[in-house]
C-alpha atoms as a PDB file:
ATOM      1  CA  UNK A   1       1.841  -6.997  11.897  1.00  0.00           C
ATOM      2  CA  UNK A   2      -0.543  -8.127   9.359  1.00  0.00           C
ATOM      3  CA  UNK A   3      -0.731  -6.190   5.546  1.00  0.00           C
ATOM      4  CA  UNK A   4      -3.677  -4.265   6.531  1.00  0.00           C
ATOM      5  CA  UNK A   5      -2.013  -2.462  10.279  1.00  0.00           C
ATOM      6  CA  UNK A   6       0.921  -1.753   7.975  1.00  0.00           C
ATOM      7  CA  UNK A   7      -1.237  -0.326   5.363  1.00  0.00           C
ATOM      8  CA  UNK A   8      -3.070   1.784   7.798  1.00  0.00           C
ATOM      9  CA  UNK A   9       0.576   2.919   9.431  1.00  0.00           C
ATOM     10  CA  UNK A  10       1.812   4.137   6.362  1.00  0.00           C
ATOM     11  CA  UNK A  11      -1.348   5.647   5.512  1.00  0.00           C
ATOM     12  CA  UNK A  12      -1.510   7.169   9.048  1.00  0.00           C
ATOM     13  CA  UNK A  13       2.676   8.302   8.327  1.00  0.00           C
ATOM     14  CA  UNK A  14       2.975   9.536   4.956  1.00  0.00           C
ATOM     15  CA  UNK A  15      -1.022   9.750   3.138  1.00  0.00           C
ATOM     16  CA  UNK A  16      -1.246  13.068   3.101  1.00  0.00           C
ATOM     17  CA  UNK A  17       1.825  13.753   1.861  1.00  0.00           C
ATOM     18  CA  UNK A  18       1.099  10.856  -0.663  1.00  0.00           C
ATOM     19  CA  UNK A  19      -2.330  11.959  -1.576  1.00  0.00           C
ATOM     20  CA  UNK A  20      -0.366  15.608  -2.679  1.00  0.00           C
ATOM     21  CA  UNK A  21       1.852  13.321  -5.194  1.00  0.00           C
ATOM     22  CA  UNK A  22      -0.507  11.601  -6.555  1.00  0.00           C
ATOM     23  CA  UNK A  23      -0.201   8.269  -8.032  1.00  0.00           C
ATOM     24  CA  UNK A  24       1.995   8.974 -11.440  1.00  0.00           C
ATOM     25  CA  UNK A  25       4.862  10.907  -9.122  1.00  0.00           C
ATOM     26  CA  UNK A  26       4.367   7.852  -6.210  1.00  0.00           C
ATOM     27  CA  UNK A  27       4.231   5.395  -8.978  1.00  0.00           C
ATOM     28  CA  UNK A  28       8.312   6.300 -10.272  1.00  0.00           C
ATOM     29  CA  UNK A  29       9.394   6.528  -6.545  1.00  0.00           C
ATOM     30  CA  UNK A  30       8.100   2.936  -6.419  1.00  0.00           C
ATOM     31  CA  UNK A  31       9.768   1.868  -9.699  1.00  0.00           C
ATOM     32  CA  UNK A  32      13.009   3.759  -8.470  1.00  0.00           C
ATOM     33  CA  UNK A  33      12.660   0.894  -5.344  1.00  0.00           C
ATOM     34  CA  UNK A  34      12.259  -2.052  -7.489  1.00  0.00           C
ATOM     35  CA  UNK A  35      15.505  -0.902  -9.386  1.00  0.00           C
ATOM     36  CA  UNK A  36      17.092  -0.647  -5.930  1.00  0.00           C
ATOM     37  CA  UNK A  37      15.664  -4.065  -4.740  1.00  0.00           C
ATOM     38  CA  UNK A  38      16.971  -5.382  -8.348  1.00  0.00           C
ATOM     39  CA  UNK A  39      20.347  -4.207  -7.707  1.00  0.00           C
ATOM     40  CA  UNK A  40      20.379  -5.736  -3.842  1.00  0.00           C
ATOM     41  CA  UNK A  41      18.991  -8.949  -5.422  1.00  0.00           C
ATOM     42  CA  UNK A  42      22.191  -9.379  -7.310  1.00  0.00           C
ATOM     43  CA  UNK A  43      24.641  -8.909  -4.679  1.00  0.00           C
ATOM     44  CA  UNK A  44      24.904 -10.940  -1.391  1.00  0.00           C
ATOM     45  CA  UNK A  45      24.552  -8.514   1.295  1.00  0.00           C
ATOM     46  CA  UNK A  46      20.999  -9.829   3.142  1.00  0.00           C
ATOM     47  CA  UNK A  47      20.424  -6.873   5.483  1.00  0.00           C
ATOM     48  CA  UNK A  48      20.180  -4.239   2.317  1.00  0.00           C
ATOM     49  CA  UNK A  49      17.638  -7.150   0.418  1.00  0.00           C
ATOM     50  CA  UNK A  50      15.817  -7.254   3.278  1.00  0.00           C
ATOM     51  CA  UNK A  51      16.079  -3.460   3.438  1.00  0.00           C
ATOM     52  CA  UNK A  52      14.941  -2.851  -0.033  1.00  0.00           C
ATOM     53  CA  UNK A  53      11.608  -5.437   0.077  1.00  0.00           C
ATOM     54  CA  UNK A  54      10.546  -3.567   2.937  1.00  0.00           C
ATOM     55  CA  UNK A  55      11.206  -0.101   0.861  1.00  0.00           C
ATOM     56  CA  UNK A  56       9.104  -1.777  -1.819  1.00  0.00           C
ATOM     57  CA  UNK A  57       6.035  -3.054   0.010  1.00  0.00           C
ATOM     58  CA  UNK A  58       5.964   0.309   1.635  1.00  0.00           C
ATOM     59  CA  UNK A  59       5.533   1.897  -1.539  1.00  0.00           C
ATOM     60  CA  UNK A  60       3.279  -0.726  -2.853  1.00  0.00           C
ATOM     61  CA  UNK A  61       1.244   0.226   0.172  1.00  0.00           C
ATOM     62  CA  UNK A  62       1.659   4.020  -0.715  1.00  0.00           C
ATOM     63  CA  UNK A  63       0.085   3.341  -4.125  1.00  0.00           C
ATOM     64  CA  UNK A  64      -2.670   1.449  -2.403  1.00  0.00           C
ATOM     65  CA  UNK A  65      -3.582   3.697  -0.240  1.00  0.00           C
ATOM     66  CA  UNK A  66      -3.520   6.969  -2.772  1.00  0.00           C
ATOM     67  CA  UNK A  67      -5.712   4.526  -4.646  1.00  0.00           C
ATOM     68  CA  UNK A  68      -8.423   3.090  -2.541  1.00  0.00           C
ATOM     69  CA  UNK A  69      -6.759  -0.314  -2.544  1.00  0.00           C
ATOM     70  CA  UNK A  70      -7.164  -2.914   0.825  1.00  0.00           C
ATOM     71  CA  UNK A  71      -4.251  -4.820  -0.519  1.00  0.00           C
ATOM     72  CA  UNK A  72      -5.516  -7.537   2.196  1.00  0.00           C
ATOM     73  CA  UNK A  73      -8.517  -7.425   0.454  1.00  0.00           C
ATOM     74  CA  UNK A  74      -6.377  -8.177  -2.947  1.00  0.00           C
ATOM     75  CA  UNK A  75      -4.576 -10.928  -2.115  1.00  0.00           C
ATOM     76  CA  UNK A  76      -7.050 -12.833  -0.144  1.00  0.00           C
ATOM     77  CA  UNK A  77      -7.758 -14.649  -3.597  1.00  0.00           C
ATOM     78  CA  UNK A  78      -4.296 -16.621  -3.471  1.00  0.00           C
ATOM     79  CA  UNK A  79      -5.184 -17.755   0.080  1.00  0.00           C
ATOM     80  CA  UNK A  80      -7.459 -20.192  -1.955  1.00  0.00           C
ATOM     81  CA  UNK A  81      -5.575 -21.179  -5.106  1.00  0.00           C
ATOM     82  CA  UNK A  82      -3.963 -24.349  -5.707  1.00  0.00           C
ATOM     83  CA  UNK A  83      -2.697 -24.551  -9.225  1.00  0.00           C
ATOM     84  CA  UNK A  84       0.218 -22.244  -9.109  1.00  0.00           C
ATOM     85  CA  UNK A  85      -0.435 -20.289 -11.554  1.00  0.00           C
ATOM     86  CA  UNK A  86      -2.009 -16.878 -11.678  1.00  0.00           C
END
C-alpha cells in the first residue's frame, strides 16, 4: 500500500468524523499516540511498537487529510536528498 491509498483509506474511514474534530482536538489524539509509541519504544515487546507506529502514521494521516495535506506529495523532497540532513 503506498502513503497516498492509505491516506485516501483513512480519509474514506474516519474524515468525516475527523473533519467534525477539527485539527486542535485531532492534533492531542495524535500527541496522546506519540506518548504511547514513546512508551512502546522503551520496552521490548515488537508487536505493540509496531502497533503504535501504525497508530501514529494513521493519525499523521488524519491531520493531513483535515488539512489538505498529500503527505506523498510532502515527502517526495527526501526521495532526492543526499546530505542527510534536513
Amino acid at each position: 500500500m503506498t502513503i497516498k491509498e492509505f491516506q485516501a483509506l483513512i480519509e474514506e474511514k474516519y474524515g468525516q468524523r475527523d473533519r467534525e474534530r477539527g485539527t486542535d482536538k485531532t492534533f492531542l489524539w495524535f500527541i496522546e499516540e506519540v506518548g504511547e509509541l514513546a512508551t512502546a519504544l522503551a520496552g521490548d515487546d515488537q508487536a505493540n511498537k509496531q502497533e503504535e507506529f501504525g497508530d501514529v502514521f494513521a493519525w499523521l494521516c488524519t491531520l493531513a487529510n483535515i488539512n489538505d495535506v498529500d503527505l506523498e506529495a510532502a515527502v517526495e523532497r527526501y526521495k532526492h536528498r543526499n546530505d542527510g540532513y534536513k
